[in-house]
PDB file of N, CA and C in Angstrom:
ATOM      1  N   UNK A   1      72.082 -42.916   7.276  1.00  0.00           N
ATOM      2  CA  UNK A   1      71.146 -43.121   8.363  1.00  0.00           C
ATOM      3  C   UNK A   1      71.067 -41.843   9.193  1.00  0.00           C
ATOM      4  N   UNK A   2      70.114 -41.294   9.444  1.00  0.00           N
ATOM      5  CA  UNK A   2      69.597 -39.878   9.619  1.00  0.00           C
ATOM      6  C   UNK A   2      69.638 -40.180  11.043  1.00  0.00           C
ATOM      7  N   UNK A   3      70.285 -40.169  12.541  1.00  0.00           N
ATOM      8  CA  UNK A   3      70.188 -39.495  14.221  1.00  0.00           C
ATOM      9  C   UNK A   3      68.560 -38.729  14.328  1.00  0.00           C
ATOM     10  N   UNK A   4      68.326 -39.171  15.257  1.00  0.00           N
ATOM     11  CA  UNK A   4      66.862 -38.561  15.856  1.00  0.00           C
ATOM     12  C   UNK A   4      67.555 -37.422  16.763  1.00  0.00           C
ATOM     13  N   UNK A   5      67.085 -36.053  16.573  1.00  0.00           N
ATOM     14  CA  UNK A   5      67.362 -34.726  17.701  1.00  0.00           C
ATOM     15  C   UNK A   5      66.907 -35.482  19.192  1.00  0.00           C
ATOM     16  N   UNK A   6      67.261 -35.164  20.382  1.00  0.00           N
ATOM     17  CA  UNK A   6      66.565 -35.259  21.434  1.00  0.00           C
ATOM     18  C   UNK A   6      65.555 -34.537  21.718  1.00  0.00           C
ATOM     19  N   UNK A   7      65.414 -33.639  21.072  1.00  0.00           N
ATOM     20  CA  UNK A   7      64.069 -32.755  21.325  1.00  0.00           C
ATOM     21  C   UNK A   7      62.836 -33.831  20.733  1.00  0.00           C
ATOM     22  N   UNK A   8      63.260 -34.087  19.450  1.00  0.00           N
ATOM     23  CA  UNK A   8      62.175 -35.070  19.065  1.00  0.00           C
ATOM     24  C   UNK A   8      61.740 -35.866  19.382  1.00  0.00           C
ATOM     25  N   UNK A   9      62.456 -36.562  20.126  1.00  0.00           N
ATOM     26  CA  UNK A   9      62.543 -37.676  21.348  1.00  0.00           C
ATOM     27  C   UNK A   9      61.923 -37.422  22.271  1.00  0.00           C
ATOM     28  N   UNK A  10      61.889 -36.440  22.556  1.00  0.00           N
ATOM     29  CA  UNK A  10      61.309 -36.224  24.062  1.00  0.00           C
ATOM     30  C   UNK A  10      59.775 -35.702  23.337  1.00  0.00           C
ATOM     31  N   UNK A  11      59.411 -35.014  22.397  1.00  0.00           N
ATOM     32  CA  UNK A  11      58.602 -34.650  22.130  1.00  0.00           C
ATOM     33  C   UNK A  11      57.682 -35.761  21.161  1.00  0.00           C
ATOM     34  N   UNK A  12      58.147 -36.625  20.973  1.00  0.00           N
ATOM     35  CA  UNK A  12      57.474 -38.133  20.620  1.00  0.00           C
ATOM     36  C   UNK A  12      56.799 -38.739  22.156  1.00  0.00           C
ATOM     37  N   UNK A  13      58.402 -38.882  22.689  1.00  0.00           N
ATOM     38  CA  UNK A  13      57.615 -39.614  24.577  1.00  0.00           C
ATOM     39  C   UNK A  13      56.214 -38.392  25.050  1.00  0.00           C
ATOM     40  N   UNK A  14      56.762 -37.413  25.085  1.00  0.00           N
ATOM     41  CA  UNK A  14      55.429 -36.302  25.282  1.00  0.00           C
ATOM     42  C   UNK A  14      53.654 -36.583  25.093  1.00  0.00           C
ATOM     43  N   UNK A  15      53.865 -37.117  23.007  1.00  0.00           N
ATOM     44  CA  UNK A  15      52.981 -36.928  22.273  1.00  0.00           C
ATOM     45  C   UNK A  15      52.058 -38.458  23.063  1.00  0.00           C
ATOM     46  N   UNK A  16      52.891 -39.142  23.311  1.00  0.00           N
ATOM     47  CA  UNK A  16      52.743 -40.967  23.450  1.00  0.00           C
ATOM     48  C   UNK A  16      52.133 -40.868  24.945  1.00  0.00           C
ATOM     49  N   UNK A  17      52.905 -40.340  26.278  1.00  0.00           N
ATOM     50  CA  UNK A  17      52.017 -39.788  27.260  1.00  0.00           C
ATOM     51  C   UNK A  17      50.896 -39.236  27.120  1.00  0.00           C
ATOM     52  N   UNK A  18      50.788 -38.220  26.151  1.00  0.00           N
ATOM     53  CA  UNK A  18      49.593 -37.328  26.631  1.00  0.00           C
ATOM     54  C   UNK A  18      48.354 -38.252  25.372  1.00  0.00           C
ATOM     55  N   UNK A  19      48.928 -39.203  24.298  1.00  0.00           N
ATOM     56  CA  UNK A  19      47.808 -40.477  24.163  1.00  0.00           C
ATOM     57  C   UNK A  19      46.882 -41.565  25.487  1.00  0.00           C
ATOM     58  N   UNK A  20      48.174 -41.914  25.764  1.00  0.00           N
ATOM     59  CA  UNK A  20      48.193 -42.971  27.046  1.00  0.00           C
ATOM     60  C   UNK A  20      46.920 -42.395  27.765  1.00  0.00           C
ATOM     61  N   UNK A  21      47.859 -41.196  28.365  1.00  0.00           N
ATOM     62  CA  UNK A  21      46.329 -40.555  29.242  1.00  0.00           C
ATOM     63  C   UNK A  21      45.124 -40.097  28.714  1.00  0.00           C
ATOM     64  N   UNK A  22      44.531 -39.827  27.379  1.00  0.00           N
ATOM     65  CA  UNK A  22      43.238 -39.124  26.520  1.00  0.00           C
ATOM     66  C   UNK A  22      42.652 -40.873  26.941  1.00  0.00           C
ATOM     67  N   UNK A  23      43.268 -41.965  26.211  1.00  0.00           N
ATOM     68  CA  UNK A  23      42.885 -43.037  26.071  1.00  0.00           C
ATOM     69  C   UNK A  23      42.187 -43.705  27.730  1.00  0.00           C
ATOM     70  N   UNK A  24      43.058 -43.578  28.832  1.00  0.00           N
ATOM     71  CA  UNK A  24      42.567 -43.477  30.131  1.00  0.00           C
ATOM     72  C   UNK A  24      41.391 -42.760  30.342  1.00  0.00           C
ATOM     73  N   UNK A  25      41.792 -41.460  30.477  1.00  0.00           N
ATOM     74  CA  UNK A  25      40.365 -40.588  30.654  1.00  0.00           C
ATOM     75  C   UNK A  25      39.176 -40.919  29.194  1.00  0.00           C
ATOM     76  N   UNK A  26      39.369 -41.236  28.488  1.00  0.00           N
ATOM     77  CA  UNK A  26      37.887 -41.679  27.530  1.00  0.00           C
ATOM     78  C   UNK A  26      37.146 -42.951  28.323  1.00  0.00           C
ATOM     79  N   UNK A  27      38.246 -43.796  28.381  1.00  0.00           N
ATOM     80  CA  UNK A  27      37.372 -44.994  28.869  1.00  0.00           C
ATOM     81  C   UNK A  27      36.833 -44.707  30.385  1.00  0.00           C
ATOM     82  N   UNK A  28      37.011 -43.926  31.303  1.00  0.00           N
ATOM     83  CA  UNK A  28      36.587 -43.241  32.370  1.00  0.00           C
ATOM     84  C   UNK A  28      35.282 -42.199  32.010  1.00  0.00           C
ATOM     85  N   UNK A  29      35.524 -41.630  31.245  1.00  0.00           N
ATOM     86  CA  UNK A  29      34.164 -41.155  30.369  1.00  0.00           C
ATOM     87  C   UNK A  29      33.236 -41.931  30.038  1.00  0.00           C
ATOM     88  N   UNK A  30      33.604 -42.931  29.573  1.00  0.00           N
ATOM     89  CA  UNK A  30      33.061 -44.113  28.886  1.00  0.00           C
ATOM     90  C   UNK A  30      31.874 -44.975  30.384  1.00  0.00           C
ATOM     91  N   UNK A  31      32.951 -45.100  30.807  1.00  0.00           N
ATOM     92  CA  UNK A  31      32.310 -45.877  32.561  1.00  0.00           C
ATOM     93  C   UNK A  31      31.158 -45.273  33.214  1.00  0.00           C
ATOM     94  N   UNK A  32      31.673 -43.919  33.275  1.00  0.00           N
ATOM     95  CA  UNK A  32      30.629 -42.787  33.809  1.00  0.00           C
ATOM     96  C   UNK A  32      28.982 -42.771  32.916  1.00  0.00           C
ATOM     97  N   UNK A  33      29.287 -42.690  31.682  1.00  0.00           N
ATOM     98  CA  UNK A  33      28.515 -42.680  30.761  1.00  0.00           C
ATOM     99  C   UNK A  33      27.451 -43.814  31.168  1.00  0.00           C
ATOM    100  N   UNK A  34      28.428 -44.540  30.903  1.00  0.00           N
ATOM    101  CA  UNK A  34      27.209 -45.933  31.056  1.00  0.00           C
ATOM    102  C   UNK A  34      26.530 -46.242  32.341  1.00  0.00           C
ATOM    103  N   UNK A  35      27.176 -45.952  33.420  1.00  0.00           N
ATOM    104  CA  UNK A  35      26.459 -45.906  34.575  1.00  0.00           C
ATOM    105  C   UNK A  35      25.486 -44.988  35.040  1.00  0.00           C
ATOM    106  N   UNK A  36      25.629 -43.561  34.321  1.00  0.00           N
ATOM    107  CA  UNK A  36      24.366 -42.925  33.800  1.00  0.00           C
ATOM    108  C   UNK A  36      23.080 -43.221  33.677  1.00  0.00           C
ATOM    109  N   UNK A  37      23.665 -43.860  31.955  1.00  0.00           N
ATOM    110  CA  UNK A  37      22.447 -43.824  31.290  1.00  0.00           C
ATOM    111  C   UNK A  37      21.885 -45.770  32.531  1.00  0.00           C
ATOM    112  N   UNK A  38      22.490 -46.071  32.743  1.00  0.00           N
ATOM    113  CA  UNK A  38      21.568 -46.999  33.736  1.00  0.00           C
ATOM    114  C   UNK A  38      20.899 -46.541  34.712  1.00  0.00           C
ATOM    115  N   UNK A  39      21.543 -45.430  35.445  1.00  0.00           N
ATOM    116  CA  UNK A  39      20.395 -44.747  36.691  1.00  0.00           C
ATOM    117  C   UNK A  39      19.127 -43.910  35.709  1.00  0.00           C
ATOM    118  N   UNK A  40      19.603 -43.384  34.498  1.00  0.00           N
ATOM    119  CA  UNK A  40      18.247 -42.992  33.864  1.00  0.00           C
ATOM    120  C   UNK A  40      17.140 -43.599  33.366  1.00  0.00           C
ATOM    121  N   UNK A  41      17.369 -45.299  33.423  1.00  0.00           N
ATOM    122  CA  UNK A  41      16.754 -46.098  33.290  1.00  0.00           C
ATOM    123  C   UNK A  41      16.302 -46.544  33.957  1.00  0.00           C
ATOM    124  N   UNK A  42      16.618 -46.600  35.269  1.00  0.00           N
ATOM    125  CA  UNK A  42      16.390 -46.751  36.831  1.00  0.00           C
ATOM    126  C   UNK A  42      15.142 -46.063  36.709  1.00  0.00           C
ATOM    127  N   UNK A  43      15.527 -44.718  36.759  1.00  0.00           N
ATOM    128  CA  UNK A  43      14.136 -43.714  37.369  1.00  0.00           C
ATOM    129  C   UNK A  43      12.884 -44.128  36.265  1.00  0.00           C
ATOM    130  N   UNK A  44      13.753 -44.377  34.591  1.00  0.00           N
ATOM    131  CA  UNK A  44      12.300 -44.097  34.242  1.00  0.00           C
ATOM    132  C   UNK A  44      11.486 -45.352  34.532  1.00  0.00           C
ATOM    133  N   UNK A  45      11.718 -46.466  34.650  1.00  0.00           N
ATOM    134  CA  UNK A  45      11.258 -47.603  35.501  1.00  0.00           C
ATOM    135  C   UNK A  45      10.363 -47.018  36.847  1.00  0.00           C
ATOM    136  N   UNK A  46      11.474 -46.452  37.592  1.00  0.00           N
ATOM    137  CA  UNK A  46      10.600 -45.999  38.896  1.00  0.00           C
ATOM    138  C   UNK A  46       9.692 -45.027  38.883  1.00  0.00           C
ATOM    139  N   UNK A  47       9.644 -44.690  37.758  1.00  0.00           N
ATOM    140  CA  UNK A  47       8.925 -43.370  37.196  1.00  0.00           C
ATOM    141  C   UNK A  47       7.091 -44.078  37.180  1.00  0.00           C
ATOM    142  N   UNK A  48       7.520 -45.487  36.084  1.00  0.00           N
ATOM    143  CA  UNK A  48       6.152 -45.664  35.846  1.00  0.00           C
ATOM    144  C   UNK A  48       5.806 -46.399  36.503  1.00  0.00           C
ATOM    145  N   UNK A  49       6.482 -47.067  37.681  1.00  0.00           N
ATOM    146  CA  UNK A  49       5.315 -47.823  38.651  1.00  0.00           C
ATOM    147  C   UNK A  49       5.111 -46.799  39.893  1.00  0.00           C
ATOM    148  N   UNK A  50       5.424 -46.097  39.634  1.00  0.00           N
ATOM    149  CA  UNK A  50       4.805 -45.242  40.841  1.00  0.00           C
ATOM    150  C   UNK A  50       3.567 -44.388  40.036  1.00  0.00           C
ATOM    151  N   UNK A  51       3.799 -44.295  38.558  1.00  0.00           N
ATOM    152  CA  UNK A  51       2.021 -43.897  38.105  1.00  0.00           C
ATOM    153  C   UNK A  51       1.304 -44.972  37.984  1.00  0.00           C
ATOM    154  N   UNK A  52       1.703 -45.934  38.202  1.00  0.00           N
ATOM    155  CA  UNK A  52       0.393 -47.130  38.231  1.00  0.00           C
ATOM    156  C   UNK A  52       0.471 -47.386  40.031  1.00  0.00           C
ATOM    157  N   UNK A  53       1.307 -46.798  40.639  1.00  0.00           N
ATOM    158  CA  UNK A  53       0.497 -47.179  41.833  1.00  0.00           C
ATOM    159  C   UNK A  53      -0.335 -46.899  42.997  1.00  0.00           C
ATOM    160  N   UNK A  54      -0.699 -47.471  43.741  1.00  0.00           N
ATOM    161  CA  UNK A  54      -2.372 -47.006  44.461  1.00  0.00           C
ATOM    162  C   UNK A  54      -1.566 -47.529  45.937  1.00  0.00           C
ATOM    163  N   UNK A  55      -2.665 -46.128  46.594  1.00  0.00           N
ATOM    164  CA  UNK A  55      -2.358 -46.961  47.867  1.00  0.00           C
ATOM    165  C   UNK A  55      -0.764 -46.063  48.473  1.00  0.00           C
ATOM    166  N   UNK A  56       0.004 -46.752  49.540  1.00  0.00           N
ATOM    167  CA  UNK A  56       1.044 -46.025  50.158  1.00  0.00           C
ATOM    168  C   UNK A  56       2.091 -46.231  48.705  1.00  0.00           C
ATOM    169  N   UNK A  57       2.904 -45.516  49.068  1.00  0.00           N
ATOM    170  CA  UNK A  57       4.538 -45.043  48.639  1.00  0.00           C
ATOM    171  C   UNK A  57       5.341 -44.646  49.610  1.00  0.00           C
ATOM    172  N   UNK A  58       6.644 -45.518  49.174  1.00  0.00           N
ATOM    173  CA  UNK A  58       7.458 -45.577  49.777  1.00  0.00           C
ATOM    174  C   UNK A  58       8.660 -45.432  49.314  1.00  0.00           C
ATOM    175  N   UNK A  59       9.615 -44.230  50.057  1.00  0.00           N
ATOM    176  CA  UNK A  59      11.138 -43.883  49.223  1.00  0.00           C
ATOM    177  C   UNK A  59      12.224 -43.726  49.910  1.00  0.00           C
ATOM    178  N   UNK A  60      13.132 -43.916  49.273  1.00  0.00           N
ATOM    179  CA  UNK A  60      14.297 -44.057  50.334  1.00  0.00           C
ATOM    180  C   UNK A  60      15.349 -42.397  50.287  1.00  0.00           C
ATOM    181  N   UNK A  61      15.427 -42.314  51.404  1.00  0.00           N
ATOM    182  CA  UNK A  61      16.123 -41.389  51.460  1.00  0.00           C
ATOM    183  C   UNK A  61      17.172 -41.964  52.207  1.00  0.00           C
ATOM    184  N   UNK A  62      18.526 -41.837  52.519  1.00  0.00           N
ATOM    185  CA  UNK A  62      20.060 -41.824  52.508  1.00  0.00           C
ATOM    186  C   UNK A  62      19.401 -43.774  53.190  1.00  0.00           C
ATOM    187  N   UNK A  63      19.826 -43.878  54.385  1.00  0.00           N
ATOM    188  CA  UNK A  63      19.850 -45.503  54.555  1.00  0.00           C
ATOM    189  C   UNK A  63      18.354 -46.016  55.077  1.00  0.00           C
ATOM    190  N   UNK A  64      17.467 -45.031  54.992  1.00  0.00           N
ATOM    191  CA  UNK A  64      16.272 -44.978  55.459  1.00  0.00           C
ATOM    192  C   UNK A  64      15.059 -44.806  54.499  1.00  0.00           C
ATOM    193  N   UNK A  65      13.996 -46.035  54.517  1.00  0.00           N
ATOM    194  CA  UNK A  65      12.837 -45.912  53.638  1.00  0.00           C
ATOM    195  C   UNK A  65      11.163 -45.405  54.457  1.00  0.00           C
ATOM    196  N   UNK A  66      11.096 -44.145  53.639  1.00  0.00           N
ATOM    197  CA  UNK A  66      10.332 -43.796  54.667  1.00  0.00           C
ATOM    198  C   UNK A  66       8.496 -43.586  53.857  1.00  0.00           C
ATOM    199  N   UNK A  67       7.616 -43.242  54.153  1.00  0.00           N
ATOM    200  CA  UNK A  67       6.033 -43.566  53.424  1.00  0.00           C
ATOM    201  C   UNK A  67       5.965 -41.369  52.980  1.00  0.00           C
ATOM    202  N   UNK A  68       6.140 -42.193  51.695  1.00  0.00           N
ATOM    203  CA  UNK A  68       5.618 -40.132  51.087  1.00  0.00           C
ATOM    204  C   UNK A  68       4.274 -40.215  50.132  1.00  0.00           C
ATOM    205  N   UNK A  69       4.257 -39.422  49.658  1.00  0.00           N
ATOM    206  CA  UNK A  69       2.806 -38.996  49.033  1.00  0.00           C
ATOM    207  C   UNK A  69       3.427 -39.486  47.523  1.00  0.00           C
ATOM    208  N   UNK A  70       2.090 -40.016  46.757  1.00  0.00           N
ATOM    209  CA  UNK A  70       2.699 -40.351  45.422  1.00  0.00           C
ATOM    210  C   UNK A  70       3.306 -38.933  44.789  1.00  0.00           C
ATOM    211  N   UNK A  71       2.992 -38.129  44.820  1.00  0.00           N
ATOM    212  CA  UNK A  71       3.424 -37.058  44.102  1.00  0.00           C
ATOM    213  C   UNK A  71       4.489 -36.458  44.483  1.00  0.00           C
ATOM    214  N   UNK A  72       4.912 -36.249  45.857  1.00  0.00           N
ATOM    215  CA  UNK A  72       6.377 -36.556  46.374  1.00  0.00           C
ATOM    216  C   UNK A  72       7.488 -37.147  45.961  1.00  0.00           C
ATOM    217  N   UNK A  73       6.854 -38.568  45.847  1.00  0.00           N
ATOM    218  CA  UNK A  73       8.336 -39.502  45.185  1.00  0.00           C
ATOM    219  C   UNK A  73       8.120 -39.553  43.672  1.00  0.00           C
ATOM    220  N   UNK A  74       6.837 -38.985  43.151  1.00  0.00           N
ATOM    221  CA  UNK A  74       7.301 -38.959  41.476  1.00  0.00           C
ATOM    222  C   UNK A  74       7.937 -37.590  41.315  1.00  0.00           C
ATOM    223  N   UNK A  75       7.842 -36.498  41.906  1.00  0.00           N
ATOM    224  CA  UNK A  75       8.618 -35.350  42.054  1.00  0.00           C
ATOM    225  C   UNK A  75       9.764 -35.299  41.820  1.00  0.00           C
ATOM    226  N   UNK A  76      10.199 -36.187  42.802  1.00  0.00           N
ATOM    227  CA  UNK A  76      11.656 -37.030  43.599  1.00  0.00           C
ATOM    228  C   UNK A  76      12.349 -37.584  42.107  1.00  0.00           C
ATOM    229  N   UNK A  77      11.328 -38.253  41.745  1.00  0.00           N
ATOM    230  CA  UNK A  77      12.093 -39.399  40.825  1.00  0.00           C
ATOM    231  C   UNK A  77      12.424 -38.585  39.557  1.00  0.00           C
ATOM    232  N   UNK A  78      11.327 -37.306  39.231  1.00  0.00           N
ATOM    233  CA  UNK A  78      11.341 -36.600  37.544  1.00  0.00           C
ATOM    234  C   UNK A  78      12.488 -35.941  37.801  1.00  0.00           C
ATOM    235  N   UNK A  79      12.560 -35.542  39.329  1.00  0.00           N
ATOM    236  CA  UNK A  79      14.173 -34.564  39.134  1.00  0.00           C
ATOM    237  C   UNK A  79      15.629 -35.076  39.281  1.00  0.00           C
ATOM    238  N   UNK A  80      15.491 -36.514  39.414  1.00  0.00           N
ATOM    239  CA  UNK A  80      16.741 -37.249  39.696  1.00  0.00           C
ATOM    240  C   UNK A  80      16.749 -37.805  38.143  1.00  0.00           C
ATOM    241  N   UNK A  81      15.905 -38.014  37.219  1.00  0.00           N
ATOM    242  CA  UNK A  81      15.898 -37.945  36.173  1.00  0.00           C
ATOM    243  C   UNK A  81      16.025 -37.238  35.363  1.00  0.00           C
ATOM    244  N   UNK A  82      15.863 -35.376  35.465  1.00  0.00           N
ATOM    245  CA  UNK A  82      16.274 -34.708  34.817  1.00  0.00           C
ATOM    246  C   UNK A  82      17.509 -34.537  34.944  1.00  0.00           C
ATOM    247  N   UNK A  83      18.277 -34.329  36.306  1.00  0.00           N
ATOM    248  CA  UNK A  83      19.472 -34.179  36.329  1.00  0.00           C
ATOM    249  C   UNK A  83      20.202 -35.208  35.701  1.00  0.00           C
ATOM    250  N   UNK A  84      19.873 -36.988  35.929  1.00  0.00           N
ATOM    251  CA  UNK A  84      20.855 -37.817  35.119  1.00  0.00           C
ATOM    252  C   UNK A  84      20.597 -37.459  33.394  1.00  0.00           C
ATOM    253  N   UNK A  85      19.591 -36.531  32.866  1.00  0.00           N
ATOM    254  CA  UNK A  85      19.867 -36.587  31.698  1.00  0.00           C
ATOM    255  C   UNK A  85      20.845 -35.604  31.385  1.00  0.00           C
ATOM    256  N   UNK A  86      20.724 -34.648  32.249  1.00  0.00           N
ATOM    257  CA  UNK A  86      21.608 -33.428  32.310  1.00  0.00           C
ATOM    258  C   UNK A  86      23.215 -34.008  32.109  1.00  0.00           C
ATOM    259  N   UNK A  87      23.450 -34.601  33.131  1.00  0.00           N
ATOM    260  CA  UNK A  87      24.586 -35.333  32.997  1.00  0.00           C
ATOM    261  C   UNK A  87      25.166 -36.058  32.338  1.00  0.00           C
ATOM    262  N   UNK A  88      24.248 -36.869  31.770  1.00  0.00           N
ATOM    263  CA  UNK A  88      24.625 -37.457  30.388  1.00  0.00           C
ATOM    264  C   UNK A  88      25.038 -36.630  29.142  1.00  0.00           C
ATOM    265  N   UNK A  89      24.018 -35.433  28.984  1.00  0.00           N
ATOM    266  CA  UNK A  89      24.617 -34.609  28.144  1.00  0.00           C
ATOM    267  C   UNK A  89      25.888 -33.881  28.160  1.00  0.00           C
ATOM    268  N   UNK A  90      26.411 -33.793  29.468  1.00  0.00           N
ATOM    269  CA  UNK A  90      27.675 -33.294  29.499  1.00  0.00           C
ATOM    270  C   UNK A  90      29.072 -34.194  29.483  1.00  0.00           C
ATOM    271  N   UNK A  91      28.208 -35.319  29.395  1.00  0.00           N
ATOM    272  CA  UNK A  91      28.818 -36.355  29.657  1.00  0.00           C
ATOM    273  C   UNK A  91      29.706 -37.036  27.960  1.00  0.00           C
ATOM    274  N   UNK A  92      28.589 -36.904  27.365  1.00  0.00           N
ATOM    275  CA  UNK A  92      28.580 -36.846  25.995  1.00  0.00           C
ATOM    276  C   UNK A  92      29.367 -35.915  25.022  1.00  0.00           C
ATOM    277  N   UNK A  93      29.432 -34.588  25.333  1.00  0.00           N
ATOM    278  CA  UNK A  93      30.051 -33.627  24.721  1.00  0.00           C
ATOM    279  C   UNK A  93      31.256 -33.931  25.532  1.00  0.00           C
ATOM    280  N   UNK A  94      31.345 -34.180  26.482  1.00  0.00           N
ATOM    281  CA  UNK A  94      32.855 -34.457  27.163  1.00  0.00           C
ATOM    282  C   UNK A  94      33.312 -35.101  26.542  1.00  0.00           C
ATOM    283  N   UNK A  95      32.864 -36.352  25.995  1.00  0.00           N
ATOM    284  CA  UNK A  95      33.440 -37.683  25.734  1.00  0.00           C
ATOM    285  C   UNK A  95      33.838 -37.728  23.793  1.00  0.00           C
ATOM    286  N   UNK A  96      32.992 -36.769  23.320  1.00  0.00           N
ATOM    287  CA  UNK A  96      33.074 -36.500  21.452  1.00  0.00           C
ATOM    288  C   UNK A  96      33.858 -35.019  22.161  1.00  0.00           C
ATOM    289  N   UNK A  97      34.382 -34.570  22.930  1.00  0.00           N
ATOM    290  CA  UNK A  97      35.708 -33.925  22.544  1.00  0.00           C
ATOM    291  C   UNK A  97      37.003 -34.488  22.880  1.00  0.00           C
ATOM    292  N   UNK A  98      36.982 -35.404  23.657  1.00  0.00           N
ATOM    293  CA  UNK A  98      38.166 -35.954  23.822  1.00  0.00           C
ATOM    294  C   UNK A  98      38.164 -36.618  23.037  1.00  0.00           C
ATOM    295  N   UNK A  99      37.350 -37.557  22.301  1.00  0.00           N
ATOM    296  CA  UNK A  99      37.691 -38.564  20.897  1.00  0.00           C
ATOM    297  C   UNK A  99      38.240 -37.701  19.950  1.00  0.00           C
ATOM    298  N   UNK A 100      37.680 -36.662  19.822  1.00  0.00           N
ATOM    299  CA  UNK A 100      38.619 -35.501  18.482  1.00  0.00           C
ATOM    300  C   UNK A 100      40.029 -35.423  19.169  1.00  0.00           C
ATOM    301  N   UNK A 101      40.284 -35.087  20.322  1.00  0.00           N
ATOM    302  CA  UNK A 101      41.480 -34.607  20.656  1.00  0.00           C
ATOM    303  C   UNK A 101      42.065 -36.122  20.214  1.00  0.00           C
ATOM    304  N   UNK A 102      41.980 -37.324  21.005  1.00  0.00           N
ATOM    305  CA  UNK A 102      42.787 -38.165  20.812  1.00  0.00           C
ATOM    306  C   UNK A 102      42.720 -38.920  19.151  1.00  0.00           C
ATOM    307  N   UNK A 103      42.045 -38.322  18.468  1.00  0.00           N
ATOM    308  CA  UNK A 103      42.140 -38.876  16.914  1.00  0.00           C
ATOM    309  C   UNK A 103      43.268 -38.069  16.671  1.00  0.00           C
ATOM    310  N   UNK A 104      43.285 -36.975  17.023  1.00  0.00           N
ATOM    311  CA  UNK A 104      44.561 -35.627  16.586  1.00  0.00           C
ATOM    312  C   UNK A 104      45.523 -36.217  17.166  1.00  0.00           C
ATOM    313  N   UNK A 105      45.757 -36.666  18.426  1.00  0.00           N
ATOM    314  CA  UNK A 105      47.317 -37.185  18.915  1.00  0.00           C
ATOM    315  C   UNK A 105      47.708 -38.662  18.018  1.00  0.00           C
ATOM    316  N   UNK A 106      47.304 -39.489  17.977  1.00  0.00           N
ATOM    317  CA  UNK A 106      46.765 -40.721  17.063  1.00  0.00           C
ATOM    318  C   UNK A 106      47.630 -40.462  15.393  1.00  0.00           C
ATOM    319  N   UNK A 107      46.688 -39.378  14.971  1.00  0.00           N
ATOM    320  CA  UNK A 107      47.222 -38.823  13.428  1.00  0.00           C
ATOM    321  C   UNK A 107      48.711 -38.008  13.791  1.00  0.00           C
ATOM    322  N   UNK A 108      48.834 -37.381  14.522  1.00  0.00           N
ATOM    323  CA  UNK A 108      50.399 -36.922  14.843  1.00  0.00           C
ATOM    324  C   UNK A 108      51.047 -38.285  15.417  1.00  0.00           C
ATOM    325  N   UNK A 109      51.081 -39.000  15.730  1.00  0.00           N
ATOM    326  CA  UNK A 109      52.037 -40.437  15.947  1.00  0.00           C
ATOM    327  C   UNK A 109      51.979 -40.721  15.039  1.00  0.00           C
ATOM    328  N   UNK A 110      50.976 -41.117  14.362  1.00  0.00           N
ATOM    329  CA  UNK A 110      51.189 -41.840  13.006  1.00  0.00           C
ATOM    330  C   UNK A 110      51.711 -41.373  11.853  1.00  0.00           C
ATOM    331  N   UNK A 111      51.739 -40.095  12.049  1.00  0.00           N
ATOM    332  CA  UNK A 111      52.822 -39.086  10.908  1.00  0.00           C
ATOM    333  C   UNK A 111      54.106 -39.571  11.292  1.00  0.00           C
ATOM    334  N   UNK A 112      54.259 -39.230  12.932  1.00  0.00           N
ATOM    335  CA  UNK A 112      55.656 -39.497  12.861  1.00  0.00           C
ATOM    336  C   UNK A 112      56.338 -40.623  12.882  1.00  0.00           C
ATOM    337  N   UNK A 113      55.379 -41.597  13.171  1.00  0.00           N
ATOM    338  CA  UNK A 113      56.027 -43.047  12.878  1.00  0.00           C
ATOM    339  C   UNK A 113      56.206 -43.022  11.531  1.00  0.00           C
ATOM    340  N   UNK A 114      55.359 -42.734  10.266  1.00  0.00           N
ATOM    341  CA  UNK A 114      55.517 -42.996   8.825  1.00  0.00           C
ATOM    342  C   UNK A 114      56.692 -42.298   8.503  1.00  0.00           C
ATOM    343  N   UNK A 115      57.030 -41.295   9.297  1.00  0.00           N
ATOM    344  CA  UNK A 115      58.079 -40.339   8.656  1.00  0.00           C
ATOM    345  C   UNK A 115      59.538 -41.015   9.339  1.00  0.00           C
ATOM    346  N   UNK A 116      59.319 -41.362  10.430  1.00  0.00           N
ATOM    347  CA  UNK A 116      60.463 -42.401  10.777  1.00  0.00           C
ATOM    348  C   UNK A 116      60.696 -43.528  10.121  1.00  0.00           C
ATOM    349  N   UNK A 117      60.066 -43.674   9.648  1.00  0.00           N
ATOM    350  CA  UNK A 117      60.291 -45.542   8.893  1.00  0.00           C
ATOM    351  C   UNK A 117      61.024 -44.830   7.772  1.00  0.00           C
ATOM    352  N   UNK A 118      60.262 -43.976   6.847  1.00  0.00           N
ATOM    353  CA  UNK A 118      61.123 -43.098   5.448  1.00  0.00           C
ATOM    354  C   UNK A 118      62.386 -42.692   5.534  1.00  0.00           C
ATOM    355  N   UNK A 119      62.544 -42.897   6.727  1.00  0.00           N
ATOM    356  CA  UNK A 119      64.739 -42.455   7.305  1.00  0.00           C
ATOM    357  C   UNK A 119      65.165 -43.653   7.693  1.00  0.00           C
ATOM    358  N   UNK A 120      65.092 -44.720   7.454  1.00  0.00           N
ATOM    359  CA  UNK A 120      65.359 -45.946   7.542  1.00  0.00           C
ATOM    360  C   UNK A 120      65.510 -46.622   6.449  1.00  0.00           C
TER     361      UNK A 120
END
């Protein structure tokens, strides 16, 4: 029966922490993501009834709704929409690099669990 080094030990607890946390921060990626792509759905909604509509407009700025020009608040709305797409995209490449990283910590546990069971 083959003794585990303490280095290995500690460098197993290491590998198993720094899973724990990829797995935390993805699904935090994950959250962000989706609440995103809902405000981008937001605008484009608010996008098209403000081209079908006639007459006043009305937009809110911080706790206050105040009367702007249609072309104002579709202004308003294309650039709060470009930026949430913006964000999504970074949001995205954020989120398919941490899935690579944590497939790599994942496949190194699982080496070393298989290779632990083989000394048993």
């Amino acid at each position: 029966m083959a003794t585990q080094n303490p280095a290995d030990i500690e460098n197993v607890e290491k590998l198993l922490k720094d899973y724990q946390i990829m797995q935390e921060q993805l699904r935090n990626v994950a959250m962000q993501l989706e609440q995103m792509q809902a405000q981008k759905i937001e605008m484009e909604r608010a996008k098209e009834e403000l081209e079908k509509a006639n007459g006043k407009v009305y937009r809110s700025v911080g706790n206050v709704i105040i009367e702007s020009s249609k072309e104002k608040a579709l202004l308003d709305v294309t650039d709060k929409h470009s930026l949430t797409s913006a964000r999504i995209q970074s949001l995205n490449k954020q989120f398919n690099d941490m899935k690579t990283k944590e497939k790599q910590l994942n496949e190194k546990l699982t080496q070393i669990y298989k290779g632990g069971q083989g000394q048993q």
